[in-house]
PDB file of N, CA and C in Angstrom:
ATOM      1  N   UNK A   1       4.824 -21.348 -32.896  1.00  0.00           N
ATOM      2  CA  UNK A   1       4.589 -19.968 -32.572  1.00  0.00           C
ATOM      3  C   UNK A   1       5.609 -19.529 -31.517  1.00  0.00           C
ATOM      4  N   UNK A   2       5.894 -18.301 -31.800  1.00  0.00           N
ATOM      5  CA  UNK A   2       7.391 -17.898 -30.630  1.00  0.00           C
ATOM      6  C   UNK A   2       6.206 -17.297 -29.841  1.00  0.00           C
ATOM      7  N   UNK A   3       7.067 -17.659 -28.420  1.00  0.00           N
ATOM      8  CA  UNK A   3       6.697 -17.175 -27.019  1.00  0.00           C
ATOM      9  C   UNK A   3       6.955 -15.818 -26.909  1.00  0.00           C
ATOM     10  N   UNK A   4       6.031 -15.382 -25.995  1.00  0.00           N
ATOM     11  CA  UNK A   4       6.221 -13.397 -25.786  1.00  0.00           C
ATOM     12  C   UNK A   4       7.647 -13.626 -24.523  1.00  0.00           C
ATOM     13  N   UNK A   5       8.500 -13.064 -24.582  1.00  0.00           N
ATOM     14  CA  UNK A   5       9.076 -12.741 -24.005  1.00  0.00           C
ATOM     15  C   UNK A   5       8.777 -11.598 -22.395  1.00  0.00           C
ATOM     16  N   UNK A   6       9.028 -12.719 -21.082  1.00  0.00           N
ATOM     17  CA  UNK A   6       8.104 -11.737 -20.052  1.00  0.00           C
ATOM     18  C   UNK A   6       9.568 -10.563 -19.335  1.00  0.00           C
ATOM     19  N   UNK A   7       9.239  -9.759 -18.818  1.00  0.00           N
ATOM     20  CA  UNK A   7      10.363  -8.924 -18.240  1.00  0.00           C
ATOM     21  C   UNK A   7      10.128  -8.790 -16.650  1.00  0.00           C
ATOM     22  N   UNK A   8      10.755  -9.000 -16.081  1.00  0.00           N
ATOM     23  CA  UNK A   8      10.368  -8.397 -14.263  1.00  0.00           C
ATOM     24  C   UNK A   8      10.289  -7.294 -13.916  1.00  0.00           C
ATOM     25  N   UNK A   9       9.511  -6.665 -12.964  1.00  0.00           N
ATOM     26  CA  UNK A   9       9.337  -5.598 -12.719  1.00  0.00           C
ATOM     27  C   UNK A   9      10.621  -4.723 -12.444  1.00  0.00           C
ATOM     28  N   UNK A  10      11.621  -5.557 -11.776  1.00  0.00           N
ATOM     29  CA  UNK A  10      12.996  -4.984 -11.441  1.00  0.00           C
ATOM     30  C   UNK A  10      13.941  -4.778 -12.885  1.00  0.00           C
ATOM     31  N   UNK A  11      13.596  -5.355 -13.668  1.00  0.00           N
ATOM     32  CA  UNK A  11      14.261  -5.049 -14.656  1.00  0.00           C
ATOM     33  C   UNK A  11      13.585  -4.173 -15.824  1.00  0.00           C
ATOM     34  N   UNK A  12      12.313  -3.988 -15.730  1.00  0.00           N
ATOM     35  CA  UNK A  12      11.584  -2.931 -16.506  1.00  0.00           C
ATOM     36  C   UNK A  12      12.854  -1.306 -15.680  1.00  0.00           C
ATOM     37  N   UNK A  13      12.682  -1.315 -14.277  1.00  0.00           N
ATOM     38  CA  UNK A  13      12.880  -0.089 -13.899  1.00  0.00           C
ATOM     39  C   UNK A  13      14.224   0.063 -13.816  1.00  0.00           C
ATOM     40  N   UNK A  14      15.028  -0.603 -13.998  1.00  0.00           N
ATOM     41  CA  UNK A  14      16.753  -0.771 -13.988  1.00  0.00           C
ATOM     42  C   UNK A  14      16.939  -0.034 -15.506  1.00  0.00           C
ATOM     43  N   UNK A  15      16.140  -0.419 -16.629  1.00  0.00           N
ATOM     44  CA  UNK A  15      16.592  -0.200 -17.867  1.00  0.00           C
ATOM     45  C   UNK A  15      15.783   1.445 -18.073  1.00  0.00           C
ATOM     46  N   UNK A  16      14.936   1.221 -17.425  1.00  0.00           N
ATOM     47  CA  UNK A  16      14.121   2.919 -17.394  1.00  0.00           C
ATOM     48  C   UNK A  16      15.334   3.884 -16.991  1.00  0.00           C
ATOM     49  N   UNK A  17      15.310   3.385 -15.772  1.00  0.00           N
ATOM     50  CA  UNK A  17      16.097   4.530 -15.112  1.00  0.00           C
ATOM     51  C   UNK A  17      17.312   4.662 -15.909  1.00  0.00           C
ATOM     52  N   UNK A  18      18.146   3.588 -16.307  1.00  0.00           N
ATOM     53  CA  UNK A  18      19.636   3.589 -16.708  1.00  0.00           C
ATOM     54  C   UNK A  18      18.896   4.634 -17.921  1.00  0.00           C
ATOM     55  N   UNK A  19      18.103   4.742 -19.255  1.00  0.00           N
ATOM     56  CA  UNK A  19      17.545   5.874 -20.039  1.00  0.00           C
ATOM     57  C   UNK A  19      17.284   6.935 -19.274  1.00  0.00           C
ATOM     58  N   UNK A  20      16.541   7.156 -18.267  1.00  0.00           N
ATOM     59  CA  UNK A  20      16.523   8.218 -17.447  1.00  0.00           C
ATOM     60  C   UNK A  20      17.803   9.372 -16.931  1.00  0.00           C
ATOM     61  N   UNK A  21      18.601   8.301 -16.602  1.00  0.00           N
ATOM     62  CA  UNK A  21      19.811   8.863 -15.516  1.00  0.00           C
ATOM     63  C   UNK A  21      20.666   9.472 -17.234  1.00  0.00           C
ATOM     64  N   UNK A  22      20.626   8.937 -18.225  1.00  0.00           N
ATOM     65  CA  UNK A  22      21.372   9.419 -19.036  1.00  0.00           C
ATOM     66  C   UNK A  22      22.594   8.362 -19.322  1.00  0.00           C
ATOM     67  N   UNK A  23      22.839   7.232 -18.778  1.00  0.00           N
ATOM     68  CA  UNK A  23      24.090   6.518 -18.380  1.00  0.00           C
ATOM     69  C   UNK A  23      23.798   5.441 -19.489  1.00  0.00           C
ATOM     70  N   UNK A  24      22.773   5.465 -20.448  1.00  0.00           N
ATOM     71  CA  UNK A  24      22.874   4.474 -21.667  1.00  0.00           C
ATOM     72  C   UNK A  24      21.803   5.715 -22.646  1.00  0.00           C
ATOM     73  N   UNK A  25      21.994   5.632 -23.659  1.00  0.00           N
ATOM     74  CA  UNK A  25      21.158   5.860 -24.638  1.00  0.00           C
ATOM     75  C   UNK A  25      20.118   4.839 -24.908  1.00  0.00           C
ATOM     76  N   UNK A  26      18.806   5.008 -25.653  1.00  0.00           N
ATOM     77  CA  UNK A  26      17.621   3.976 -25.674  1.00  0.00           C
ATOM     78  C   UNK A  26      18.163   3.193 -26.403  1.00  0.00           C
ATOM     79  N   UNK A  27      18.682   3.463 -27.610  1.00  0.00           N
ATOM     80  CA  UNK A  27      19.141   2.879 -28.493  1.00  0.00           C
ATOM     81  C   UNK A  27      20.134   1.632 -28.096  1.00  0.00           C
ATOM     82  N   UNK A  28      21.198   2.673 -27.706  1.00  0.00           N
ATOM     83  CA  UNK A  28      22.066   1.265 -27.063  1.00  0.00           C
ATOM     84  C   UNK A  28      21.234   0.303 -25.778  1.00  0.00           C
ATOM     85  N   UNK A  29      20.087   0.597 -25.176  1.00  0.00           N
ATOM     86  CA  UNK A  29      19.490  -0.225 -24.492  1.00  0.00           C
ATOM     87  C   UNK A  29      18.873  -1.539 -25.673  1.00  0.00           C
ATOM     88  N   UNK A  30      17.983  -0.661 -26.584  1.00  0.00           N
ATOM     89  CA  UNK A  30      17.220  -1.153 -27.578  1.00  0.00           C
ATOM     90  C   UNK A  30      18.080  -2.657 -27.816  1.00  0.00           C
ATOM     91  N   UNK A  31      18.820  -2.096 -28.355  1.00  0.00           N
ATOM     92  CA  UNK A  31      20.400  -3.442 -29.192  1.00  0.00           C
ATOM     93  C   UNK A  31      20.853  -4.583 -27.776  1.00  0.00           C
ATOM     94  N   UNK A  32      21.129  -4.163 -26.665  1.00  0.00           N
ATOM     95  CA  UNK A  32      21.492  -4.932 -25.956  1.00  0.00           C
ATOM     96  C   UNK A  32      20.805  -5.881 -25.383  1.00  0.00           C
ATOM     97  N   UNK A  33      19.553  -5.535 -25.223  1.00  0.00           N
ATOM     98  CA  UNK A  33      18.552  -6.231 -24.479  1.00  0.00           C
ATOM     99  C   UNK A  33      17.464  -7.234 -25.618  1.00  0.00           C
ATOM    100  N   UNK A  34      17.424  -6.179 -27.093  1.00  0.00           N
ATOM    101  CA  UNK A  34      17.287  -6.854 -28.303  1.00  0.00           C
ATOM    102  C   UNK A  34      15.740  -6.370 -28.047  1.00  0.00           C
ATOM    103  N   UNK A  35      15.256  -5.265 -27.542  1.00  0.00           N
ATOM    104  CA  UNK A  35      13.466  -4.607 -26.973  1.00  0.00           C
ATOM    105  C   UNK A  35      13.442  -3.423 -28.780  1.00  0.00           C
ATOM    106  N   UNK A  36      12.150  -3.867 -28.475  1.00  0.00           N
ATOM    107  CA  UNK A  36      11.639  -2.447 -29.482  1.00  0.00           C
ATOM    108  C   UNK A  36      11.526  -1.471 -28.697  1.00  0.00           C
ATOM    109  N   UNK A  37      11.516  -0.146 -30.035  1.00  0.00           N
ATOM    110  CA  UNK A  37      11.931   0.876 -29.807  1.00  0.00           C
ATOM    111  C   UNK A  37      10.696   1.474 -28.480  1.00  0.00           C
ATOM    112  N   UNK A  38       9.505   0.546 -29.277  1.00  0.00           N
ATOM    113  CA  UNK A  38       7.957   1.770 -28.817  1.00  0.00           C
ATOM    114  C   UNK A  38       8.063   0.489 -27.386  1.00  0.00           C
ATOM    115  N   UNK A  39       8.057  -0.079 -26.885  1.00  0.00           N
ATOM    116  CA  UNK A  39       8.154  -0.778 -25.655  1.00  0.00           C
ATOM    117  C   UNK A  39       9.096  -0.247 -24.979  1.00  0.00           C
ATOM    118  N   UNK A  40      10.126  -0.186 -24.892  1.00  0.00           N
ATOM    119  CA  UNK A  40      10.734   0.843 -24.390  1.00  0.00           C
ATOM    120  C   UNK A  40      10.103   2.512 -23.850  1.00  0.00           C
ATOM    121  N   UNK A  41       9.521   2.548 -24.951  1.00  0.00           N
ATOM    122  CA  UNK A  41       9.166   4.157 -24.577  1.00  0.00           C
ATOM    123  C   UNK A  41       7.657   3.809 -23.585  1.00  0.00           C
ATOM    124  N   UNK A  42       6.922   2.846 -23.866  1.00  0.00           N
ATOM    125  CA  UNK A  42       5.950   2.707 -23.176  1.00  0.00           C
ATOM    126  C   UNK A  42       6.313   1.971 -21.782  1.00  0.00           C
ATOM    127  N   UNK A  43       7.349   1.688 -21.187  1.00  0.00           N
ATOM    128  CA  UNK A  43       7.735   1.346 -20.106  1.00  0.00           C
ATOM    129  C   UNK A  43       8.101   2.876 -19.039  1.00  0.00           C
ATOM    130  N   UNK A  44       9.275   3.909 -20.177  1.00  0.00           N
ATOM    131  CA  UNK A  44       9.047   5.060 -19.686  1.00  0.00           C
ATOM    132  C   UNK A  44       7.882   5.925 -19.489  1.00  0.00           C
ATOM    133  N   UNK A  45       7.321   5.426 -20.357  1.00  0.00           N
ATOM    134  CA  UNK A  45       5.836   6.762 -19.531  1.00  0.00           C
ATOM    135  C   UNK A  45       4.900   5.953 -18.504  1.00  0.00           C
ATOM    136  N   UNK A  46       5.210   4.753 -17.853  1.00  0.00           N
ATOM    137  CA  UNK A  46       4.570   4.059 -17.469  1.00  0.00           C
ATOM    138  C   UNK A  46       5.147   4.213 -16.380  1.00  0.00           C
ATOM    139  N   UNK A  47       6.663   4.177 -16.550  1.00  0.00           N
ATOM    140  CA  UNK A  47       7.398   4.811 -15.271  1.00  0.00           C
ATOM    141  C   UNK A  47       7.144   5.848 -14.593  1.00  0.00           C
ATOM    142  N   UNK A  48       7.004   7.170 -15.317  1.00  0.00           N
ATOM    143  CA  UNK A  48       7.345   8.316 -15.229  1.00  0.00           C
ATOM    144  C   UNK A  48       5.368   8.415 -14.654  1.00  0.00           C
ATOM    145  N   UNK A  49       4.648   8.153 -15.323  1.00  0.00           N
ATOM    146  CA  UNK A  49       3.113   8.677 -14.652  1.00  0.00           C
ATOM    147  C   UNK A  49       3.264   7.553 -13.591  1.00  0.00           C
ATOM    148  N   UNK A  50       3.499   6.529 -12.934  1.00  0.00           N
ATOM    149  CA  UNK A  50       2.998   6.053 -11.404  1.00  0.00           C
ATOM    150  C   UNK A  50       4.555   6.410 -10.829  1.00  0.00           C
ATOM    151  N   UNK A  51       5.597   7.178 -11.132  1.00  0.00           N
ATOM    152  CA  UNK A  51       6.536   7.720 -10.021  1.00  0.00           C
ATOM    153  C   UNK A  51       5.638   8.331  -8.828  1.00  0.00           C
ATOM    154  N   UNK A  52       4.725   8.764  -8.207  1.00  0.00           N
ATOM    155  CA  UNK A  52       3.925   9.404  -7.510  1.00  0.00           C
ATOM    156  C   UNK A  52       3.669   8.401  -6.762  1.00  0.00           C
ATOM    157  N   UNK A  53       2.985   7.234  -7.278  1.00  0.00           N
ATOM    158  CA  UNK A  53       2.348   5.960  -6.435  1.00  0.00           C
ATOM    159  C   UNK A  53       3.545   5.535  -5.298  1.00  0.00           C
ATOM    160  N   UNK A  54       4.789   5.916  -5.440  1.00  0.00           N
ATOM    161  CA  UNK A  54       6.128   5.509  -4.628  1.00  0.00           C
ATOM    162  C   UNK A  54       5.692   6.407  -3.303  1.00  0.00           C
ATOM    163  N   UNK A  55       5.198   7.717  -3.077  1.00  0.00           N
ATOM    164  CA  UNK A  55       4.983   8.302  -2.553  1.00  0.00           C
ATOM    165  C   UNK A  55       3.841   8.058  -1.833  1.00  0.00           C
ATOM    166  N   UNK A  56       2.959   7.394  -2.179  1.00  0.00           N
ATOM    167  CA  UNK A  56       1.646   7.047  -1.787  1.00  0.00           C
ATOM    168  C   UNK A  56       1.403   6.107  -0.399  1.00  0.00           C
ATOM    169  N   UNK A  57       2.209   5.600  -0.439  1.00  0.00           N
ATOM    170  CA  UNK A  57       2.616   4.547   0.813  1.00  0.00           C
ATOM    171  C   UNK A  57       2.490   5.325   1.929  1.00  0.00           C
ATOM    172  N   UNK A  58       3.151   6.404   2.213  1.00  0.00           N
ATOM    173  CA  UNK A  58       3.168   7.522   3.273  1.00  0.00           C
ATOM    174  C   UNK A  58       2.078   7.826   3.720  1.00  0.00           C
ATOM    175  N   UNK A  59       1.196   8.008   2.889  1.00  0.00           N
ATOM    176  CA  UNK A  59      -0.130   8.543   3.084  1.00  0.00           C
ATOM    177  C   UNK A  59      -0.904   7.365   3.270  1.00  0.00           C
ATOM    178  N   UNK A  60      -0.837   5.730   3.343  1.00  0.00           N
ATOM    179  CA  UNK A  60      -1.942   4.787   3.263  1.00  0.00           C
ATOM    180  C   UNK A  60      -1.323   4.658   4.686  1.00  0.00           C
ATOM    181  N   UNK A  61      -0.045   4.745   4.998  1.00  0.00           N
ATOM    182  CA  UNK A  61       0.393   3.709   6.520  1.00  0.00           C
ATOM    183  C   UNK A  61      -0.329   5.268   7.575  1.00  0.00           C
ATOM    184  N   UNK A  62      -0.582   6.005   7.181  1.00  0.00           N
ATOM    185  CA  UNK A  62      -0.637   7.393   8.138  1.00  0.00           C
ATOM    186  C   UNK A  62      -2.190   7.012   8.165  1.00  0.00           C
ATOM    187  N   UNK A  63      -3.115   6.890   7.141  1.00  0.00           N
ATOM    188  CA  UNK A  63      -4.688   7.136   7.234  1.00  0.00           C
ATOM    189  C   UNK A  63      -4.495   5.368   8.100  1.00  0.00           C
ATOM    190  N   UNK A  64      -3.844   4.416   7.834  1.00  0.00           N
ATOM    191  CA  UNK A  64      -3.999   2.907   8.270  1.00  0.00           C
ATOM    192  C   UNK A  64      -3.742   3.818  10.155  1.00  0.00           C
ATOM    193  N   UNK A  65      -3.021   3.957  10.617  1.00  0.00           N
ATOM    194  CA  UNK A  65      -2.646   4.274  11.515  1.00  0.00           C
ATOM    195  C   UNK A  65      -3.390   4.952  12.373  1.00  0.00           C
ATOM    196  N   UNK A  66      -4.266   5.930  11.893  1.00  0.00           N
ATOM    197  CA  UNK A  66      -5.065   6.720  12.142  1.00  0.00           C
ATOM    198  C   UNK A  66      -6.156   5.907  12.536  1.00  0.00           C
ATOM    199  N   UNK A  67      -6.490   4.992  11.245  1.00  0.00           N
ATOM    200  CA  UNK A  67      -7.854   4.154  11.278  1.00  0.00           C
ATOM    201  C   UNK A  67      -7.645   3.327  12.761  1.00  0.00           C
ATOM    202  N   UNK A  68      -6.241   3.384  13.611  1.00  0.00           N
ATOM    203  CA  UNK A  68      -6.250   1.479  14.350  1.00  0.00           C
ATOM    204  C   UNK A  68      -6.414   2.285  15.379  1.00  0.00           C
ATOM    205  N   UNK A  69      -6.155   3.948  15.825  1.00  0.00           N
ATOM    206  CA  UNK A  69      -5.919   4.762  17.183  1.00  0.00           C
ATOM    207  C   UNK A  69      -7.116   4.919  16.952  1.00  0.00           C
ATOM    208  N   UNK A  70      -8.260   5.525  15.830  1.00  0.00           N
ATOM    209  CA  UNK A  70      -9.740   5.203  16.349  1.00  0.00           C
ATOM    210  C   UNK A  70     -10.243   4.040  16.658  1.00  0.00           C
ATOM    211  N   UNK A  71     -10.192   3.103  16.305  1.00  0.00           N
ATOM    212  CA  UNK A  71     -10.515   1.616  16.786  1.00  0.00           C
ATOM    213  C   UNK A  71     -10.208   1.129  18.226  1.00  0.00           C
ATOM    214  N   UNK A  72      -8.996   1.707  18.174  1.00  0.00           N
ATOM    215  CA  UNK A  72      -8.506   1.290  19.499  1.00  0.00           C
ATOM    216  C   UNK A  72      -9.280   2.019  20.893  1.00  0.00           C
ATOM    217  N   UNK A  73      -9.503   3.591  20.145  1.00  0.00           N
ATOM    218  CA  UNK A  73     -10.577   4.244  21.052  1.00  0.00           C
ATOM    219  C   UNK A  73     -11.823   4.168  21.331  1.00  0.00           C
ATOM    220  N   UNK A  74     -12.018   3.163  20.771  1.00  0.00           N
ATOM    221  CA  UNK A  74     -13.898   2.744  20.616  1.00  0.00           C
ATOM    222  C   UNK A  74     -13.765   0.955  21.130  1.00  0.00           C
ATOM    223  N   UNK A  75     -13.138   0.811  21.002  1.00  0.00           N
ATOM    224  CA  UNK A  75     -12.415  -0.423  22.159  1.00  0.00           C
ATOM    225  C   UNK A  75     -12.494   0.109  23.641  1.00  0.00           C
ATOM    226  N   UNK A  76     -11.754   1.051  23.397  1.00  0.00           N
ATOM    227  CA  UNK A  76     -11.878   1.538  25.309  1.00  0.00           C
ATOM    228  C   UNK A  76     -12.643   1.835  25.310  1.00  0.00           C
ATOM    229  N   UNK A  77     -13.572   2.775  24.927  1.00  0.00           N
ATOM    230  CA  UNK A  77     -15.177   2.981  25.431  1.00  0.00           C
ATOM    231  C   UNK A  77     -16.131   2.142  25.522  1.00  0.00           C
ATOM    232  N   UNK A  78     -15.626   1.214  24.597  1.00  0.00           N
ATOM    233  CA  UNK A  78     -16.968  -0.198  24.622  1.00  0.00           C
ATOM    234  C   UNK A  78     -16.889  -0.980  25.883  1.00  0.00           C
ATOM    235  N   UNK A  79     -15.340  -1.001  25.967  1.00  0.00           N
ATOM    236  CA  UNK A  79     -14.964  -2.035  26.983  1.00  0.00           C
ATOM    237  C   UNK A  79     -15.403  -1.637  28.282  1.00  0.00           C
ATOM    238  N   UNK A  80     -15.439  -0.324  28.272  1.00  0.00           N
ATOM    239  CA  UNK A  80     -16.080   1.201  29.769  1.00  0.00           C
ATOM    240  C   UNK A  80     -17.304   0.700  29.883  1.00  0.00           C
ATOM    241  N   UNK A  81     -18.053   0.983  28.933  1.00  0.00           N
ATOM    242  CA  UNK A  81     -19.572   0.648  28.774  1.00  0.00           C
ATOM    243  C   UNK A  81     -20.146  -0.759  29.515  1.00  0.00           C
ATOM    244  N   UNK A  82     -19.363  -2.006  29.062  1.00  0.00           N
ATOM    245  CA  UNK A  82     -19.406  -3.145  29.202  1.00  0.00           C
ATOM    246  C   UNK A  82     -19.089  -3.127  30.627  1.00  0.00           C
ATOM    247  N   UNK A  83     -18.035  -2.684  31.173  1.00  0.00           N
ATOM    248  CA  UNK A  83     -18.078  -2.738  32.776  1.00  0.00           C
ATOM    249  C   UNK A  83     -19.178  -1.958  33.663  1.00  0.00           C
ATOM    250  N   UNK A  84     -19.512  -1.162  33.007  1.00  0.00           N
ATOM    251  CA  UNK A  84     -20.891  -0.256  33.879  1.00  0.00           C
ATOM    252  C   UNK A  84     -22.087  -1.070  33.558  1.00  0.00           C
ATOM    253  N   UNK A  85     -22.006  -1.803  32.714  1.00  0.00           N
ATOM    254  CA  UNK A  85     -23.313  -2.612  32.638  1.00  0.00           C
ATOM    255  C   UNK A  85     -23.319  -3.942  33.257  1.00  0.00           C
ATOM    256  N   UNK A  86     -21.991  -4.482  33.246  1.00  0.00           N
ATOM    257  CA  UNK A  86     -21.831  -5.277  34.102  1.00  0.00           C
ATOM    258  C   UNK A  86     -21.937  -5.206  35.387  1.00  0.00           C
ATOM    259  N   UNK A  87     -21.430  -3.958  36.322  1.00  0.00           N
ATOM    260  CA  UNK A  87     -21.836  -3.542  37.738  1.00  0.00           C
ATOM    261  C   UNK A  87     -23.111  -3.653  37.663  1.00  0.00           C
ATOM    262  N   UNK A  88     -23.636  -2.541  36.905  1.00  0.00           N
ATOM    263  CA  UNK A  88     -25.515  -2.182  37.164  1.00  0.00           C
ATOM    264  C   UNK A  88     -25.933  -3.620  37.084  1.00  0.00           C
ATOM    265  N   UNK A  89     -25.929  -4.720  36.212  1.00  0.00           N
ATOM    266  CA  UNK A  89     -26.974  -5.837  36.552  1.00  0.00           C
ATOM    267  C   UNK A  89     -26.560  -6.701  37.868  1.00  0.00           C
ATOM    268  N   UNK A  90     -25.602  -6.627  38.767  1.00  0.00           N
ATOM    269  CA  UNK A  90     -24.769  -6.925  39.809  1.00  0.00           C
ATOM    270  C   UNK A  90     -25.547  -5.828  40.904  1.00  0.00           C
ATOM    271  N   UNK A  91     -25.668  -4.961  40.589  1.00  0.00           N
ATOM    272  CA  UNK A  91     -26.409  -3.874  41.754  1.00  0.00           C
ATOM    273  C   UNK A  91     -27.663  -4.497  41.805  1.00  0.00           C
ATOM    274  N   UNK A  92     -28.194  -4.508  40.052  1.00  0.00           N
ATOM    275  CA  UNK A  92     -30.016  -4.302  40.350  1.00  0.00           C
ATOM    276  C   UNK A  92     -30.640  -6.045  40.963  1.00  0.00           C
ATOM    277  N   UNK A  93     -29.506  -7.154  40.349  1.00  0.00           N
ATOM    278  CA  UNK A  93     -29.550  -8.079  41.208  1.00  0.00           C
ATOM    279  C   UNK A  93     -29.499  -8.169  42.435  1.00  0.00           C
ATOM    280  N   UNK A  94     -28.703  -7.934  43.140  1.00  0.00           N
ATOM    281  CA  UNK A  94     -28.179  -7.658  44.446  1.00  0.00           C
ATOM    282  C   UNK A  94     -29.371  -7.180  45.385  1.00  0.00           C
ATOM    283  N   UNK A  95     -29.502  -5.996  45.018  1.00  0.00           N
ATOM    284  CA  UNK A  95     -30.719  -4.802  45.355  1.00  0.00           C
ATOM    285  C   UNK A  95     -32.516  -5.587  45.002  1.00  0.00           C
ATOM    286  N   UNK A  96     -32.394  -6.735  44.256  1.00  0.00           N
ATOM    287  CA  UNK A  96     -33.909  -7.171  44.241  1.00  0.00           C
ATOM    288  C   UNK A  96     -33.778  -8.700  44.884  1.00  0.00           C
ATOM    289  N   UNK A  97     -32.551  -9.298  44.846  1.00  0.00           N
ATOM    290  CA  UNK A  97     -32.618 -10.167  45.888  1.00  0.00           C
ATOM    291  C   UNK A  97     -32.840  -9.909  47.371  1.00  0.00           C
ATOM    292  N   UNK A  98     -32.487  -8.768  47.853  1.00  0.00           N
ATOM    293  CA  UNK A  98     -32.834  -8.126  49.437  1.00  0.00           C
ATOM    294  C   UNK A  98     -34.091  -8.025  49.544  1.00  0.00           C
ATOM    295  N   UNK A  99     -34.482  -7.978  48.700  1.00  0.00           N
ATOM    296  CA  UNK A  99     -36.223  -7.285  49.020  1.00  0.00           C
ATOM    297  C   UNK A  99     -37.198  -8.863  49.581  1.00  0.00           C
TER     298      UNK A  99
END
């Protein structure tokens, strides 16, 4: 039984784009690389609908970023909290050992 032939991601989008940019015809891709016609075309629309996801990054490192400056602010308040409670049982000790 013949093996499926696997492709890399870098080379799915090298041969897209080179159809894209206009700088090969499919055809002459088709012949050189020795790909069917409809694999080919299903690499381009596969291309062409997650082109957007390239963009998406922007928006995960901005909400990630966002998420670590609230964290980080509920860190300082906890850590606030934690020292006032630490004084007060230092006072109310203090204050019932005198008695």
């Amino acid at each position: 039984m013949r093996q499926r032939r696997q492709f890399s991601a870098e080379f799915k989008a090298r041969v897209v784009l080179d159809v894209l940019s206009g700088q090969k015809r499919a055809s002459e891709i088709c012949r050189e690389y020795q790909l069917k016609p409809d694999l080919l075309s299903r690499w381009k629309a596969d291309f062409v609908t997650q082109a957007a996801s390239v963009f998406a990054g922007d928006e995960r490192s901005q909400h990630a970023e966002q998420r670590v400056a609230e964290l980080e602010r509920l860190v300082g308040r906890l850590t606030l909290e934690l020292e006032v409670a630490k004084k007060a049982v230092l006072l109310s000790a203090g204050s019932s050992g005198s008695r």
